[in-house]
C-alpha atoms as a PDB file:
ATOM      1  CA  UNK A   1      -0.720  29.847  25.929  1.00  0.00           C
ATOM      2  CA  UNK A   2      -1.297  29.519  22.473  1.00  0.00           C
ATOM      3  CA  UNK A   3       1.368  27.001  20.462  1.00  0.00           C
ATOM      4  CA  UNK A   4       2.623  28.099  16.920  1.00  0.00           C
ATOM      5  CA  UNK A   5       3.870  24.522  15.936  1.00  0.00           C
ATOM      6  CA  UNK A   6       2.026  24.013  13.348  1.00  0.00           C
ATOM      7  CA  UNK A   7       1.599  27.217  12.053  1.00  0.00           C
ATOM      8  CA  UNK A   8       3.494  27.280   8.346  1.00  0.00           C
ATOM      9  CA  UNK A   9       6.325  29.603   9.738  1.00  0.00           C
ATOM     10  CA  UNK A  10       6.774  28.123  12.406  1.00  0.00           C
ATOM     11  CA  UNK A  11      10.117  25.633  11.284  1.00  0.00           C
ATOM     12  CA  UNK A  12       8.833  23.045  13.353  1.00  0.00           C
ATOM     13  CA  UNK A  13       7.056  19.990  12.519  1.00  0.00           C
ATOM     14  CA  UNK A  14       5.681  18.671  15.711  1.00  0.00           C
ATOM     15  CA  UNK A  15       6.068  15.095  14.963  1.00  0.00           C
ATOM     16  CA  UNK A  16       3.663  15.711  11.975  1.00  0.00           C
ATOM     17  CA  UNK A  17       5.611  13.772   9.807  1.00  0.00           C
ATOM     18  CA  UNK A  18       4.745  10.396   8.154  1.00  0.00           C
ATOM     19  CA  UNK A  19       5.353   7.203   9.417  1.00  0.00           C
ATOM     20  CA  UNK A  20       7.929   5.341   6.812  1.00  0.00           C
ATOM     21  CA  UNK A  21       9.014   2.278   7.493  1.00  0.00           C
ATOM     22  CA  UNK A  22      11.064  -0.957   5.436  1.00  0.00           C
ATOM     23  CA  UNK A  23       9.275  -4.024   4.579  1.00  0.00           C
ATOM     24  CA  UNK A  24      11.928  -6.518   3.353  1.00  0.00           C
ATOM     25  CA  UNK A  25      10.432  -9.879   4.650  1.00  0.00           C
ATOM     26  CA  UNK A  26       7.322 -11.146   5.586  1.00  0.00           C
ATOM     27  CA  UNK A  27       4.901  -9.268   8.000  1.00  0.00           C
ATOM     28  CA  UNK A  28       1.512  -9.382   9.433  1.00  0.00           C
ATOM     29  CA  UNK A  29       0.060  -5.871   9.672  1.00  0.00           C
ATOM     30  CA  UNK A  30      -2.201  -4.365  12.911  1.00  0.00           C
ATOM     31  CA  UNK A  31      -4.934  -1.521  12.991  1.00  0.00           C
ATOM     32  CA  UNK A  32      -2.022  -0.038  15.252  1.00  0.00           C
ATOM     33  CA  UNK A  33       0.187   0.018  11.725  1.00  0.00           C
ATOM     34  CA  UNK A  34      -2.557   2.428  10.440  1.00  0.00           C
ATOM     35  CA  UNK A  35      -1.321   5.648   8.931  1.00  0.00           C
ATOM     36  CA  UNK A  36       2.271   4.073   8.434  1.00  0.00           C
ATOM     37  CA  UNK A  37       4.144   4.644   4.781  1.00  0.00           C
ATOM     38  CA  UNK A  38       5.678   0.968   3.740  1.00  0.00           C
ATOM     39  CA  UNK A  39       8.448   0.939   1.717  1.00  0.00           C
ATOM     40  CA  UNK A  40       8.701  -2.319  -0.260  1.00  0.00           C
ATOM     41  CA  UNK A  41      12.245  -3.990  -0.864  1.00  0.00           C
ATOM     42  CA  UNK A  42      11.911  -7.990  -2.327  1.00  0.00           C
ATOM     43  CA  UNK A  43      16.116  -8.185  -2.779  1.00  0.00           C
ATOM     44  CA  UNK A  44      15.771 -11.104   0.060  1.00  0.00           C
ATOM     45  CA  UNK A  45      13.102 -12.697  -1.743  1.00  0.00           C
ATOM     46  CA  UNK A  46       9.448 -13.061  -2.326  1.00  0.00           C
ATOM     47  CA  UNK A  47       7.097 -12.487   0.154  1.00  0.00           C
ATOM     48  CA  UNK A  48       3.589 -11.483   1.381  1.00  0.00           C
ATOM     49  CA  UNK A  49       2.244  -9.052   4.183  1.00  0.00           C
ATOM     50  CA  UNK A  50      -0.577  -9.987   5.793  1.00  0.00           C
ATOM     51  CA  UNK A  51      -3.267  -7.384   6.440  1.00  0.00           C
ATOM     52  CA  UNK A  52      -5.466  -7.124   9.261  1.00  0.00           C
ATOM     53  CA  UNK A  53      -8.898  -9.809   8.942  1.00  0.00           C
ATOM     54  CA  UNK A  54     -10.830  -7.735  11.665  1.00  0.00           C
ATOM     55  CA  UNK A  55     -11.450  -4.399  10.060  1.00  0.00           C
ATOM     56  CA  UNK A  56     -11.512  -0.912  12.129  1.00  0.00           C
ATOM     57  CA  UNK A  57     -13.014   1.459   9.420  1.00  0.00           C
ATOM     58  CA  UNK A  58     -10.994   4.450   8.366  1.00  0.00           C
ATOM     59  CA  UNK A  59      -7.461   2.112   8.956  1.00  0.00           C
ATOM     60  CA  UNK A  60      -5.221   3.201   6.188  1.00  0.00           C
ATOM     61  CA  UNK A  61      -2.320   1.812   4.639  1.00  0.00           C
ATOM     62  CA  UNK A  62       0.401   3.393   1.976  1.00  0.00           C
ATOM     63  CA  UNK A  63       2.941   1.052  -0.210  1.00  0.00           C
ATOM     64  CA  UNK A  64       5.687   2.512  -1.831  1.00  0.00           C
ATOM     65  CA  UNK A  65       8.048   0.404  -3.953  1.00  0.00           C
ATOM     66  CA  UNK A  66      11.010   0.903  -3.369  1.00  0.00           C
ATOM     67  CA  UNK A  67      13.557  -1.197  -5.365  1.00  0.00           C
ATOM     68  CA  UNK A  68      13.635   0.026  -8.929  1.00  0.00           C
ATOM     69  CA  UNK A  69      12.458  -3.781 -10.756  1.00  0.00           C
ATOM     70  CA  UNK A  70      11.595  -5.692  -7.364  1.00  0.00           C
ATOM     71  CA  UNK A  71      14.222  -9.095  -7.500  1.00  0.00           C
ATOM     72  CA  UNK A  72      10.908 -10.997  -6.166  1.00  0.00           C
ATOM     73  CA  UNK A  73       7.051 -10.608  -6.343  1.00  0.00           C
ATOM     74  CA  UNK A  74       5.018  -9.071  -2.816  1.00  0.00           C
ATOM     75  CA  UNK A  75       1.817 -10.123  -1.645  1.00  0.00           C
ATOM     76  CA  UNK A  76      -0.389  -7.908  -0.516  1.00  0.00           C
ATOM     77  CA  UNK A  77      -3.112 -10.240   1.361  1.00  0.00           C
ATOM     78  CA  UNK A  78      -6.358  -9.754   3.227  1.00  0.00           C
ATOM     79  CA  UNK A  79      -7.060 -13.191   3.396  1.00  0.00           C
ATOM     80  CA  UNK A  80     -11.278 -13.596   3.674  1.00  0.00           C
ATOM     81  CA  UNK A  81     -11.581 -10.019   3.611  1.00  0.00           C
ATOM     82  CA  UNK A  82     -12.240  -8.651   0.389  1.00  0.00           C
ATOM     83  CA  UNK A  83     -10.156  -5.781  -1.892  1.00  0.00           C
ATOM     84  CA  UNK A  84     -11.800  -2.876  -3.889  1.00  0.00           C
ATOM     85  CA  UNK A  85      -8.827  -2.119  -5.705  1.00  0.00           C
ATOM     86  CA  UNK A  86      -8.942   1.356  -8.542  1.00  0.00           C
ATOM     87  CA  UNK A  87      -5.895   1.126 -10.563  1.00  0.00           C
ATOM     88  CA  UNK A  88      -4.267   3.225 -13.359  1.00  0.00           C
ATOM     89  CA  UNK A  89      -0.753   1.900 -14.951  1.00  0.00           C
ATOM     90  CA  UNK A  90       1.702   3.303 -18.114  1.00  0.00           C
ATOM     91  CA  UNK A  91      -0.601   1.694 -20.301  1.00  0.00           C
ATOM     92  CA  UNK A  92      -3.280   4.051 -19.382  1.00  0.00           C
ATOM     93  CA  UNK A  93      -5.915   1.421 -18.907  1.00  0.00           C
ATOM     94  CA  UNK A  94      -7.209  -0.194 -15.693  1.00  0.00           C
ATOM     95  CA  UNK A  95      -6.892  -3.294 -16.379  1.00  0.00           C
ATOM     96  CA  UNK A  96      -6.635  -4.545 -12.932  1.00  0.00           C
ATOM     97  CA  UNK A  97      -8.919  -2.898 -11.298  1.00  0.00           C
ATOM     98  CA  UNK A  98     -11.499  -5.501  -9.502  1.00  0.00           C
ATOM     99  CA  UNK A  99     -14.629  -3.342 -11.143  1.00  0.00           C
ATOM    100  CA  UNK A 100     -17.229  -5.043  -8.905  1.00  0.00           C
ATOM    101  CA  UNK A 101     -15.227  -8.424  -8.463  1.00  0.00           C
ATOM    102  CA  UNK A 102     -13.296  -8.151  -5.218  1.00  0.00           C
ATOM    103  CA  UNK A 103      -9.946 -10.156  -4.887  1.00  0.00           C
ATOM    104  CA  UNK A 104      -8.315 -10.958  -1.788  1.00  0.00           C
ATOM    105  CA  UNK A 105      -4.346 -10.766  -3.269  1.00  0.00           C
ATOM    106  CA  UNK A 106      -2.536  -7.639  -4.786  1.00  0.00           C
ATOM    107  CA  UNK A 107       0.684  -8.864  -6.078  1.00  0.00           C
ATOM    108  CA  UNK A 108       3.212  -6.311  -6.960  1.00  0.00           C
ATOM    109  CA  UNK A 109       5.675  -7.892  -9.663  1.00  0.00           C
ATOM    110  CA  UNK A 110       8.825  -7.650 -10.411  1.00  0.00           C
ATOM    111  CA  UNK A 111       8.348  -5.584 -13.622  1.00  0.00           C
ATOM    112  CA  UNK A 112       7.165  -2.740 -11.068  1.00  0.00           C
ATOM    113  CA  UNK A 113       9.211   0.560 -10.701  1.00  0.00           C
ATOM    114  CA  UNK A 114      10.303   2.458  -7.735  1.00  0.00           C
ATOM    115  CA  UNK A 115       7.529   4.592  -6.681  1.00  0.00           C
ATOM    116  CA  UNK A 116       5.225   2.497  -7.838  1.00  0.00           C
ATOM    117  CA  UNK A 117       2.469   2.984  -5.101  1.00  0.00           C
ATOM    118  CA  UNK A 118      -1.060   0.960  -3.238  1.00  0.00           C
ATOM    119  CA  UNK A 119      -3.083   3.368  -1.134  1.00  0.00           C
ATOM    120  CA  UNK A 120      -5.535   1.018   1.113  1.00  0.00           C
ATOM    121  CA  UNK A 121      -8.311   1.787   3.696  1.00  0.00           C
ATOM    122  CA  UNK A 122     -10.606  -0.079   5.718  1.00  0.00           C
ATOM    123  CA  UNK A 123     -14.076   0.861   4.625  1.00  0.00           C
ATOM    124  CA  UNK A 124     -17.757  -0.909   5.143  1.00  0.00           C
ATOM    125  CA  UNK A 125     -15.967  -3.934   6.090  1.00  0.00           C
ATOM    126  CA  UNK A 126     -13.862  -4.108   3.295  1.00  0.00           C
ATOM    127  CA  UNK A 127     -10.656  -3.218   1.736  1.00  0.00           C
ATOM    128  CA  UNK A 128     -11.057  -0.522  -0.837  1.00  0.00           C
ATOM    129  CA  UNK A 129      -7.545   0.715  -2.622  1.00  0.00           C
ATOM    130  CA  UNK A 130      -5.867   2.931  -5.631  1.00  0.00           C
ATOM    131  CA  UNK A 131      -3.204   2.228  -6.987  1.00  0.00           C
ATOM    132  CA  UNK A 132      -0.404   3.891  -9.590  1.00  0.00           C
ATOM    133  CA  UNK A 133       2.475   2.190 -11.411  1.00  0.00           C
ATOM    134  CA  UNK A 134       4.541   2.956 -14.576  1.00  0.00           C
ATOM    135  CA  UNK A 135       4.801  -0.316 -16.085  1.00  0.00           C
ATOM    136  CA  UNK A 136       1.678  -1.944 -17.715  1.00  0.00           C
ATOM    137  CA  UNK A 137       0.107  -4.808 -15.593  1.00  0.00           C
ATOM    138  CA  UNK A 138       3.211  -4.888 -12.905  1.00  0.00           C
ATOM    139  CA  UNK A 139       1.121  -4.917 -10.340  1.00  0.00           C
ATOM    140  CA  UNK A 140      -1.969  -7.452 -10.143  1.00  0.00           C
ATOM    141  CA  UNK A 141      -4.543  -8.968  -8.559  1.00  0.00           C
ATOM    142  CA  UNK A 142      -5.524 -13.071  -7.262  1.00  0.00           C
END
């Protein structure tokens, strides 16, 4: 028998939905978080998520901010792995992008706006990302 789930008609969605969930303290990430949407919410205070330090390649990670001017700074960190991060910003420049110098912190700040967003894979043994934000330089790199 032939299943029409996921045909476009269909109405149904199968469980083909994205996996959102809130990030509003600290947290240590697993490969088994891969695919997962994070929404980002500081209002409790800073704080840093931790990701994985032993790499599966093609793990994949989405942040979403989503307090419009975080309260607090987040802290993206890979600890001794190392970040490829492409970034683009209301300025329209790229000014921190790693171009060639891998980081091990992104830091979103709290001059960053809701939707604000960090796409991250696993890749070659390292980290590489994109990410898009309307305010100039709110989110960085250490």
């Amino acid at each position: 028998m032939r299943s029409a789930v996921l045909e476009q008609n269909s109405g149904a969605t199968a469980g083909v939905k994205k996996k959102v969930e809130k990030i509003t303290v600290a947290r240590t990430l697993t490969n088994d978080d891969s695919g997962k949407v994070f929404m980002l919410d500081a209002a409790g205070g800073a704080y840093s998520i931790t990701l994985p330090t032993s790499l599966e390649d093609g793990v994949y990670y989405k942040f979403i901010v989503e307090e419009e001017t975080p309260s607090n700074a987040i802290t993206i960190a890979a600890g001794s792995a190392i970040v490829s991060l492409v970034m683009k910003d209301a300025g329209g420049n790229a000014s921190n992008s790693t171009v060639g110098t891998q980081v091990s912190n992104i830091v979103v700040g709290t001059s960053a706006q809701k939707g604000d967003y960090i796409n991250m894979m696993a890749a070659g043994a390292e980290w590489v990302c994109e990410c898009l934000s309307g305010i100039d330089d709110a989110v960085t790199t250490s």
